[in-house]
C-alpha atoms as a PDB file:
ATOM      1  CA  UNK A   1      44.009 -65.753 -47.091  1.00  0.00           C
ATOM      2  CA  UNK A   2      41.454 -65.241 -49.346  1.00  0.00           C
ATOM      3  CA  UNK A   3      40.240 -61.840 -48.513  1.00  0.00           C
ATOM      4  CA  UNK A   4      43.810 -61.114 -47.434  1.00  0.00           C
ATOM      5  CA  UNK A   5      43.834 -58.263 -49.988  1.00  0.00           C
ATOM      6  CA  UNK A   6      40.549 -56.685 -48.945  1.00  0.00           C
ATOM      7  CA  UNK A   7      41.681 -56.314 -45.623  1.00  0.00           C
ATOM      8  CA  UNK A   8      44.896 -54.715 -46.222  1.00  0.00           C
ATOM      9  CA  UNK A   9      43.148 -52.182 -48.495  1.00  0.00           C
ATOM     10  CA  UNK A  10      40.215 -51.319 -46.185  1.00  0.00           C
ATOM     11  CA  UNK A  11      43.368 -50.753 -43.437  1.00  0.00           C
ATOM     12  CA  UNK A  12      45.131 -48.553 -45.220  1.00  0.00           C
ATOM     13  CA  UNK A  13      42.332 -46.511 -47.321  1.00  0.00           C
ATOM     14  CA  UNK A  14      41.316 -46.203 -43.601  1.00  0.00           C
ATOM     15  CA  UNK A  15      44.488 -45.572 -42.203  1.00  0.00           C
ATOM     16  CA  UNK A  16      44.878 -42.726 -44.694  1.00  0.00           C
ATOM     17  CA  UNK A  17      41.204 -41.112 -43.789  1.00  0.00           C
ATOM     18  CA  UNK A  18      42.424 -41.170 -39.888  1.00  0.00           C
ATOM     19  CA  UNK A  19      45.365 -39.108 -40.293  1.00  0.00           C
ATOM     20  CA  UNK A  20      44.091 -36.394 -42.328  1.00  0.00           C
ATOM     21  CA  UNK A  21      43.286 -33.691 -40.177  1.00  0.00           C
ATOM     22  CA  UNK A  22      39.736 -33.120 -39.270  1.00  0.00           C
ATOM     23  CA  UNK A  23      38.013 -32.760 -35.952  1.00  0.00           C
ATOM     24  CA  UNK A  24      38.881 -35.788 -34.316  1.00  0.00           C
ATOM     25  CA  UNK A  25      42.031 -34.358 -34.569  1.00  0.00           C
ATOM     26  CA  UNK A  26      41.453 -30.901 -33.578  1.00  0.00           C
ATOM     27  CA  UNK A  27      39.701 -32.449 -30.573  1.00  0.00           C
ATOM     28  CA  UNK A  28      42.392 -34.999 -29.516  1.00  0.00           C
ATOM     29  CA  UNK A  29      44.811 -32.023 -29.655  1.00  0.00           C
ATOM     30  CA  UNK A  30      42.223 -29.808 -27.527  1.00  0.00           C
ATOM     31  CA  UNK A  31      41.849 -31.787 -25.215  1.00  0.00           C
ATOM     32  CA  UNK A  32      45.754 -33.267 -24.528  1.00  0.00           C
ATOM     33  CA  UNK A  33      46.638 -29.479 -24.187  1.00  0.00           C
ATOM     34  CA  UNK A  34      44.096 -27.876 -22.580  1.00  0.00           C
ATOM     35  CA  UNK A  35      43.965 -30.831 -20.046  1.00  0.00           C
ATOM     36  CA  UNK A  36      45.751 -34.075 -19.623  1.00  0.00           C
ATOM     37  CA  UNK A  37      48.434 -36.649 -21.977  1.00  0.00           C
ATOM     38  CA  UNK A  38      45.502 -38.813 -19.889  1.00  0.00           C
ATOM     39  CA  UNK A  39      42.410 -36.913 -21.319  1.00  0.00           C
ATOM     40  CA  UNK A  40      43.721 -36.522 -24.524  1.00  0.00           C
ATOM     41  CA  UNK A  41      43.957 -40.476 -24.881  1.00  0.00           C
ATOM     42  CA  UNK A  42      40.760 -41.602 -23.582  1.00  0.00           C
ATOM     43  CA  UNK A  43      39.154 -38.893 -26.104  1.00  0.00           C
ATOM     44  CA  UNK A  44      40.958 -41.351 -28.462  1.00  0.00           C
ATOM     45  CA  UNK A  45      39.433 -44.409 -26.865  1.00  0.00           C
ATOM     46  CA  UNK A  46      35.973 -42.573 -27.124  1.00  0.00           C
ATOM     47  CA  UNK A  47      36.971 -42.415 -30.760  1.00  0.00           C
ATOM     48  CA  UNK A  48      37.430 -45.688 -31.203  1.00  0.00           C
ATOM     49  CA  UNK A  49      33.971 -46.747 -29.742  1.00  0.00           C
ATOM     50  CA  UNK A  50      32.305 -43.777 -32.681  1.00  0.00           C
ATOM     51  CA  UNK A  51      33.601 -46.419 -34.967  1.00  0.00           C
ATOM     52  CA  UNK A  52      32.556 -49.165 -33.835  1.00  0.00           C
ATOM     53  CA  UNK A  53      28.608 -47.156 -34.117  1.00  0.00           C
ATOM     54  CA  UNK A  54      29.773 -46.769 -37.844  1.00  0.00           C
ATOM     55  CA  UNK A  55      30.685 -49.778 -38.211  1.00  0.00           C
ATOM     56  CA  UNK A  56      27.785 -51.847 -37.204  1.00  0.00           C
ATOM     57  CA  UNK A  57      25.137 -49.077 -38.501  1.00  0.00           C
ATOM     58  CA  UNK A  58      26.820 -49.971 -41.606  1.00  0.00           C
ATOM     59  CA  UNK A  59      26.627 -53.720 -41.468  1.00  0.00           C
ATOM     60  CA  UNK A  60      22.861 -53.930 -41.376  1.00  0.00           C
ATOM     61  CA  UNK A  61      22.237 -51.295 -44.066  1.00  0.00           C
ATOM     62  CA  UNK A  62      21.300 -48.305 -41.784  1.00  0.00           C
ATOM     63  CA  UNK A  63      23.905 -46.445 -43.070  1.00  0.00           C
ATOM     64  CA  UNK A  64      22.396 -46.524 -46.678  1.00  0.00           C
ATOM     65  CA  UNK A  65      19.059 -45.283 -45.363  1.00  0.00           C
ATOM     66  CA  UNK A  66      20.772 -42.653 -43.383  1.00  0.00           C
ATOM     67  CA  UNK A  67      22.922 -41.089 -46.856  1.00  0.00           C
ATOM     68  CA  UNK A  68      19.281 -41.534 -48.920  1.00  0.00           C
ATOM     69  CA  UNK A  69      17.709 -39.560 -46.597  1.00  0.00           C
ATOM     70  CA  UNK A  70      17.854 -35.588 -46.005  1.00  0.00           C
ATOM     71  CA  UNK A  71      16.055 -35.485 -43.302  1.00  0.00           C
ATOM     72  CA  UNK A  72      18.483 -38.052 -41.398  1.00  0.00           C
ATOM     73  CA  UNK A  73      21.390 -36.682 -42.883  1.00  0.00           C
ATOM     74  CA  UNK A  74      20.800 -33.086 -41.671  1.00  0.00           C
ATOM     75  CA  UNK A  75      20.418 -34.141 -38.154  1.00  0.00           C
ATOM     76  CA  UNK A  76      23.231 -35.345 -37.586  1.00  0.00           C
ATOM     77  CA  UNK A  77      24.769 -33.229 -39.794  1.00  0.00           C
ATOM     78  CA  UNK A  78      23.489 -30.421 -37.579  1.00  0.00           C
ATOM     79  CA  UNK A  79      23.676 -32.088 -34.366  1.00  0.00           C
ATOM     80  CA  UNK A  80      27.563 -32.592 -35.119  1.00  0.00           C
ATOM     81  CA  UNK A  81      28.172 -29.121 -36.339  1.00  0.00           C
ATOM     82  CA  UNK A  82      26.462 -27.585 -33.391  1.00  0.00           C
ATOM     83  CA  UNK A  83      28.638 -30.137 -31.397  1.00  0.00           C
ATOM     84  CA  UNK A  84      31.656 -28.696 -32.522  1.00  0.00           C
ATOM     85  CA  UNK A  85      30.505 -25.346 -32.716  1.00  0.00           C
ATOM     86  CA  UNK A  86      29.914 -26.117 -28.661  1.00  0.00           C
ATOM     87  CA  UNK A  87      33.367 -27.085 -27.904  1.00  0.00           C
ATOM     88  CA  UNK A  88      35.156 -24.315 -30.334  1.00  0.00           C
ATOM     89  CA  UNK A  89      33.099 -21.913 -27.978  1.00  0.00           C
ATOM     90  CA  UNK A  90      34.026 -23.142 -24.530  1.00  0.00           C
ATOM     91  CA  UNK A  91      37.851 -22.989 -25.640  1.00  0.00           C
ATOM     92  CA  UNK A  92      37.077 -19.365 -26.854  1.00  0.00           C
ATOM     93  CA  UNK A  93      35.241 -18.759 -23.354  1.00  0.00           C
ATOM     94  CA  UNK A  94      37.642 -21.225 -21.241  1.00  0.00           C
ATOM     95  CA  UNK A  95      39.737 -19.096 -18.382  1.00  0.00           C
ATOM     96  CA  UNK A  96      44.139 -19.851 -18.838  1.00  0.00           C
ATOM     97  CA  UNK A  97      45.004 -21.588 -15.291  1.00  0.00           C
ATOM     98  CA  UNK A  98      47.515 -23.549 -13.783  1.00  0.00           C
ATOM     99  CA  UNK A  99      45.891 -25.754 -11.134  1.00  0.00           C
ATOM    100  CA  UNK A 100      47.485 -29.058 -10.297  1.00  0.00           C
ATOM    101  CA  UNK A 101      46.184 -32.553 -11.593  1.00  0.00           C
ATOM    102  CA  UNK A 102      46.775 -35.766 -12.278  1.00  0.00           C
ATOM    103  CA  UNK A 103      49.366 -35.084 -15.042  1.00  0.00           C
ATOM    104  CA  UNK A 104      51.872 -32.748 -14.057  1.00  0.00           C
ATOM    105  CA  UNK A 105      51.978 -31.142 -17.407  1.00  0.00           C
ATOM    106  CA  UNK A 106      48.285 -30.127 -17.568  1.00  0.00           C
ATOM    107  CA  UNK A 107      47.431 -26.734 -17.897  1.00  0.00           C
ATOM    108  CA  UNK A 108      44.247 -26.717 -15.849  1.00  0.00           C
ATOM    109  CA  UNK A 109      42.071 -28.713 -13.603  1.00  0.00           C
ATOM    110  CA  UNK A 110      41.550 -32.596 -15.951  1.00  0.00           C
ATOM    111  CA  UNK A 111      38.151 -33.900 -16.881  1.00  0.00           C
ATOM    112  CA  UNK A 112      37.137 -37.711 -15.856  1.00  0.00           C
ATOM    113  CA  UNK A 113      37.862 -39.985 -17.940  1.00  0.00           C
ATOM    114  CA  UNK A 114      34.298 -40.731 -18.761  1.00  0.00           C
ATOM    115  CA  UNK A 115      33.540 -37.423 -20.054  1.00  0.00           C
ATOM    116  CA  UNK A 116      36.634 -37.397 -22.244  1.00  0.00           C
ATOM    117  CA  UNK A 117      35.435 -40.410 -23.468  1.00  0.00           C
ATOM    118  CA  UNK A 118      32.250 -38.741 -24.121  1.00  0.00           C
ATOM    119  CA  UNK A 119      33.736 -35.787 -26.184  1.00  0.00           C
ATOM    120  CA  UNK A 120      35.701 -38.074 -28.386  1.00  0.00           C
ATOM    121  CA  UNK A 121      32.872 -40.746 -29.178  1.00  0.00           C
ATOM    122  CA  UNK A 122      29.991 -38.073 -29.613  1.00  0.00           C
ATOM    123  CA  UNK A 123      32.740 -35.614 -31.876  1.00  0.00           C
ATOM    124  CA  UNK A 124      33.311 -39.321 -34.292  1.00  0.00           C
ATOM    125  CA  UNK A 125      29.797 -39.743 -34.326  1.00  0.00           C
ATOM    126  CA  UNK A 126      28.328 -36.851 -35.261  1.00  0.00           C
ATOM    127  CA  UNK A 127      30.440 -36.099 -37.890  1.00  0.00           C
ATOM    128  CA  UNK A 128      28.460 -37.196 -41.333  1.00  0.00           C
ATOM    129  CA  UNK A 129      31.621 -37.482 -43.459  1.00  0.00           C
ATOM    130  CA  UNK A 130      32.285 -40.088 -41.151  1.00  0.00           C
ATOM    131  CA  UNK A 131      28.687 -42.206 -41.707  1.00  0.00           C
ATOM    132  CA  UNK A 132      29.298 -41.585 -45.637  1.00  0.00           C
ATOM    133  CA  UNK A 133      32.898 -42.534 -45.763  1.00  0.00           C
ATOM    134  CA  UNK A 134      32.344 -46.058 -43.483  1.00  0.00           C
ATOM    135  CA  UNK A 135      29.135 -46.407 -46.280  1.00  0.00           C
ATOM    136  CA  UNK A 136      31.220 -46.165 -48.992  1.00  0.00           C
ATOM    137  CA  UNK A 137      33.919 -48.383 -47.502  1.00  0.00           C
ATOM    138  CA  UNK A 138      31.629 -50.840 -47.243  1.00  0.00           C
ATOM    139  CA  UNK A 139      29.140 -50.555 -50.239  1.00  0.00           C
ATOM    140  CA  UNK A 140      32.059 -49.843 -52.709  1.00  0.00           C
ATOM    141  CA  UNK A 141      35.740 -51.340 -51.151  1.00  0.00           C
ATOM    142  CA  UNK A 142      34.358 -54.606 -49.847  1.00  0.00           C
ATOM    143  CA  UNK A 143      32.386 -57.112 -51.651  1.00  0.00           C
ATOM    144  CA  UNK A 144      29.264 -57.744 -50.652  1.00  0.00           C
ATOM    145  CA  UNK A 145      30.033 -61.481 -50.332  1.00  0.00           C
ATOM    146  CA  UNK A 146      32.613 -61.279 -48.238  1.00  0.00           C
ATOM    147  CA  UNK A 147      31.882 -63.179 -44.662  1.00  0.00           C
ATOM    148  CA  UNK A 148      30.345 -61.418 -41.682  1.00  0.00           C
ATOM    149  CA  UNK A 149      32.889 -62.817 -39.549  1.00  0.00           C
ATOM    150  CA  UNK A 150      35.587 -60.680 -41.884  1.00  0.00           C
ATOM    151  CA  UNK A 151      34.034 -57.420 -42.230  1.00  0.00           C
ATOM    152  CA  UNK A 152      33.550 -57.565 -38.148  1.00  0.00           C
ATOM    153  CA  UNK A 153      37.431 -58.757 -37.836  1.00  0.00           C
ATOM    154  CA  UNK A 154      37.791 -55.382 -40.194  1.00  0.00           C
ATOM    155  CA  UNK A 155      35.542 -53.264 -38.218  1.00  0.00           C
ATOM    156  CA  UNK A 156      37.426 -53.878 -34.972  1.00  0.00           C
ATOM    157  CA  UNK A 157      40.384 -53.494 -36.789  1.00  0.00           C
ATOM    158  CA  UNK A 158      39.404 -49.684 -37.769  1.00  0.00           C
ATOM    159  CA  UNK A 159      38.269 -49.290 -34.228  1.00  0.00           C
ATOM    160  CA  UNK A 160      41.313 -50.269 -32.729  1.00  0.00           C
ATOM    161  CA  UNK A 161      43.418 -48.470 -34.919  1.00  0.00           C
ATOM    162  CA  UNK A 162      41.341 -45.499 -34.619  1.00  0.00           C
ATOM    163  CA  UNK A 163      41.770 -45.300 -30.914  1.00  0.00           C
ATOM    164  CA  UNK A 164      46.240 -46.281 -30.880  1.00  0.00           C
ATOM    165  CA  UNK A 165      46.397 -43.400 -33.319  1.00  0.00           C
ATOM    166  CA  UNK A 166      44.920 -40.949 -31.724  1.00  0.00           C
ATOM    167  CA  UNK A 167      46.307 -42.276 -28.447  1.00  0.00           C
ATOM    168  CA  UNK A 168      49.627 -41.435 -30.434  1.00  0.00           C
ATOM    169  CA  UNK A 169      49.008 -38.049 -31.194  1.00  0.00           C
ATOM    170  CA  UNK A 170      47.848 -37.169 -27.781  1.00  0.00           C
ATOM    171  CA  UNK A 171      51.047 -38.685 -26.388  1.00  0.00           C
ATOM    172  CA  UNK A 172      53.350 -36.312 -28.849  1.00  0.00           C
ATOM    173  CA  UNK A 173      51.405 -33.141 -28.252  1.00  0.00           C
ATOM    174  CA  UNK A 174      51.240 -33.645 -24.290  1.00  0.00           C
ATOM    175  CA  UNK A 175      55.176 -34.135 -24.248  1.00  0.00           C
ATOM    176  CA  UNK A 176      56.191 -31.825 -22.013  1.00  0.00           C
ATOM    177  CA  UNK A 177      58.492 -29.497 -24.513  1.00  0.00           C
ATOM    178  CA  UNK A 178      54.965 -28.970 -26.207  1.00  0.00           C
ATOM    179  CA  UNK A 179      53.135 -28.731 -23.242  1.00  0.00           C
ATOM    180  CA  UNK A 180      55.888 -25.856 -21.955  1.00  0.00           C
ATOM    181  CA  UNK A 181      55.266 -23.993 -24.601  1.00  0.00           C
ATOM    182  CA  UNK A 182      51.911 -24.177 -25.026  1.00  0.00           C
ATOM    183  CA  UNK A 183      51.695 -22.622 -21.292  1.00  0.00           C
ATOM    184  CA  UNK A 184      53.235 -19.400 -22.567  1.00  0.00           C
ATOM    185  CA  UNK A 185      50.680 -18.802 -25.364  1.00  0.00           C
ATOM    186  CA  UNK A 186      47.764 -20.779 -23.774  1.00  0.00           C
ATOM    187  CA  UNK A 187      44.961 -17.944 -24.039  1.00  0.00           C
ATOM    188  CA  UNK A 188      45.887 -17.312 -27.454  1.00  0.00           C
ATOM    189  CA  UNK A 189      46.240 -20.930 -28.761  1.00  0.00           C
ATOM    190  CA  UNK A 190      42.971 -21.904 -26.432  1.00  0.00           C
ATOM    191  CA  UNK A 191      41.260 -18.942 -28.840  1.00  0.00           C
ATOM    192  CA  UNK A 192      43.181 -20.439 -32.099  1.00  0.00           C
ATOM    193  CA  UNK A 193      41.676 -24.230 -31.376  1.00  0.00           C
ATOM    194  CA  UNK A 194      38.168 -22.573 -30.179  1.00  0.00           C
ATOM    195  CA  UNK A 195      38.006 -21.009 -33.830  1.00  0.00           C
ATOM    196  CA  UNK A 196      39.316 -23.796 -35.751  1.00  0.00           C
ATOM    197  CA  UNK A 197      36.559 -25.810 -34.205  1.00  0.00           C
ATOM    198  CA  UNK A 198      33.792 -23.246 -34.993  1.00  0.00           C
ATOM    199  CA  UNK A 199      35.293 -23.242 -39.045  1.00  0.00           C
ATOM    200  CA  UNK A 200      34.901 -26.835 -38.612  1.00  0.00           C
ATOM    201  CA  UNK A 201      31.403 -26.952 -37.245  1.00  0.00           C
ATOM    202  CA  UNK A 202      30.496 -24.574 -39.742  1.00  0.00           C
ATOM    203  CA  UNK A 203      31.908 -26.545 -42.910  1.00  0.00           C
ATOM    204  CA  UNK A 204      30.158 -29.904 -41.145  1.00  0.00           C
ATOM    205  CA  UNK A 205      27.254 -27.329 -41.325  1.00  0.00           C
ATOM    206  CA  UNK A 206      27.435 -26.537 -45.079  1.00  0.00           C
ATOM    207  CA  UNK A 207      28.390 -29.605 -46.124  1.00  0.00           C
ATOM    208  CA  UNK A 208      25.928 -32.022 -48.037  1.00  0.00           C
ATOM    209  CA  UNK A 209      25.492 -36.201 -48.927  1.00  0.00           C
ATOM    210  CA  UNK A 210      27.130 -35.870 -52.765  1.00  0.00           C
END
């Protein structure tokens, strides 16, 4: 019970960062309307394994060369901006249609699972507010003292959470009273998420390590 407290604070200072709306979120949604309940939650699995990359890039100190560096802060500041940048664009560009899948409720024909996967662990990786917040996490919450075997029972903690949450919010915003409605204005919300995403890229874009 020692580091008992630690824990409970890295959960919830954690907890806090993975509800605030930011594009994990944006995609999730995308993705649960646009497609599947079923795409929408392994984009939050795929989320859950960009953690776990934070996590361990953080445990052997990369993640302190990576915020010291401009260089290797810009690229994947850039490389995550022009990420979602990509996706805002293809939901700009993306056709409304109605074809059957394996979720009733889609709107148009699903993704595999592996590529929705894809989208959500290369949208949680690429996004450099993510590699400075799990650096400050553990640089400035946890002590550096505290056992290996803890901050890896933490990091899978923040995975795991990561992922249910997001499996959460893809489950509300599929239901089917949201996913009814969201058939009647589908071009126009498909063009409201595509430009959200583009803001988004941008500001990842614009953004900078202080």
């Amino acid at each position: 019970m020692e580091y008992f407290s630690i824990i409970v604070t890295v959960a919830i200072v954690h907890l806090l960062a993975v509800m605030s709306p930011g594009p994990d979120f944006v995609m999730v949604t995308r993705n649960s309307l646009v497609y599947s309940r079923r795409t929408g939650i392994y984009s939050a699995i795929g989320l859950g394994f960009g953690i776990m990359v934070h996590i361990i890039y953080s445990l052997i100190g990369i993640g302190i060369i990576i915020s010291k560096s401009v260089v290797l802060f810009n690229i994947i500041k850039y490389l995550g901006a022009g990420y979602l940048i990509y996706l805002g664009y293809k939901s700009l560009t993306a056709k409304s249609t109605h074809t059957e899948s394996t979720d009733k409720y889609s709107t148009k024909q699903d993704i595999s699972k592996w590529k929705a996967m894809r989208m959500g662990f290369l949208t949680n990786v690429l996004n450099p507010k993510a590699t400075l917040f799990f650096l400050s996490l553990f640089t400035l919450v946890i002590n550096p003292q505290t056992p290996l075997s803890v901050k890896i029972f933490m990091g899978l903690e923040m995975s795991v959470v990561t992922a249910l949450w997001f499996a959460f919010v893809a489950f509300l915003v599929s239901h089917r009273l949201v996913k009814s409605r969201f058939n009647k204005i589908q071009n126009y919300a498909g063009k409201f998420i595509g430009v959200v995403l583009i803001a988004l890229g941008i500001k990842v874009a614009l953004s900078s390590a202080k």
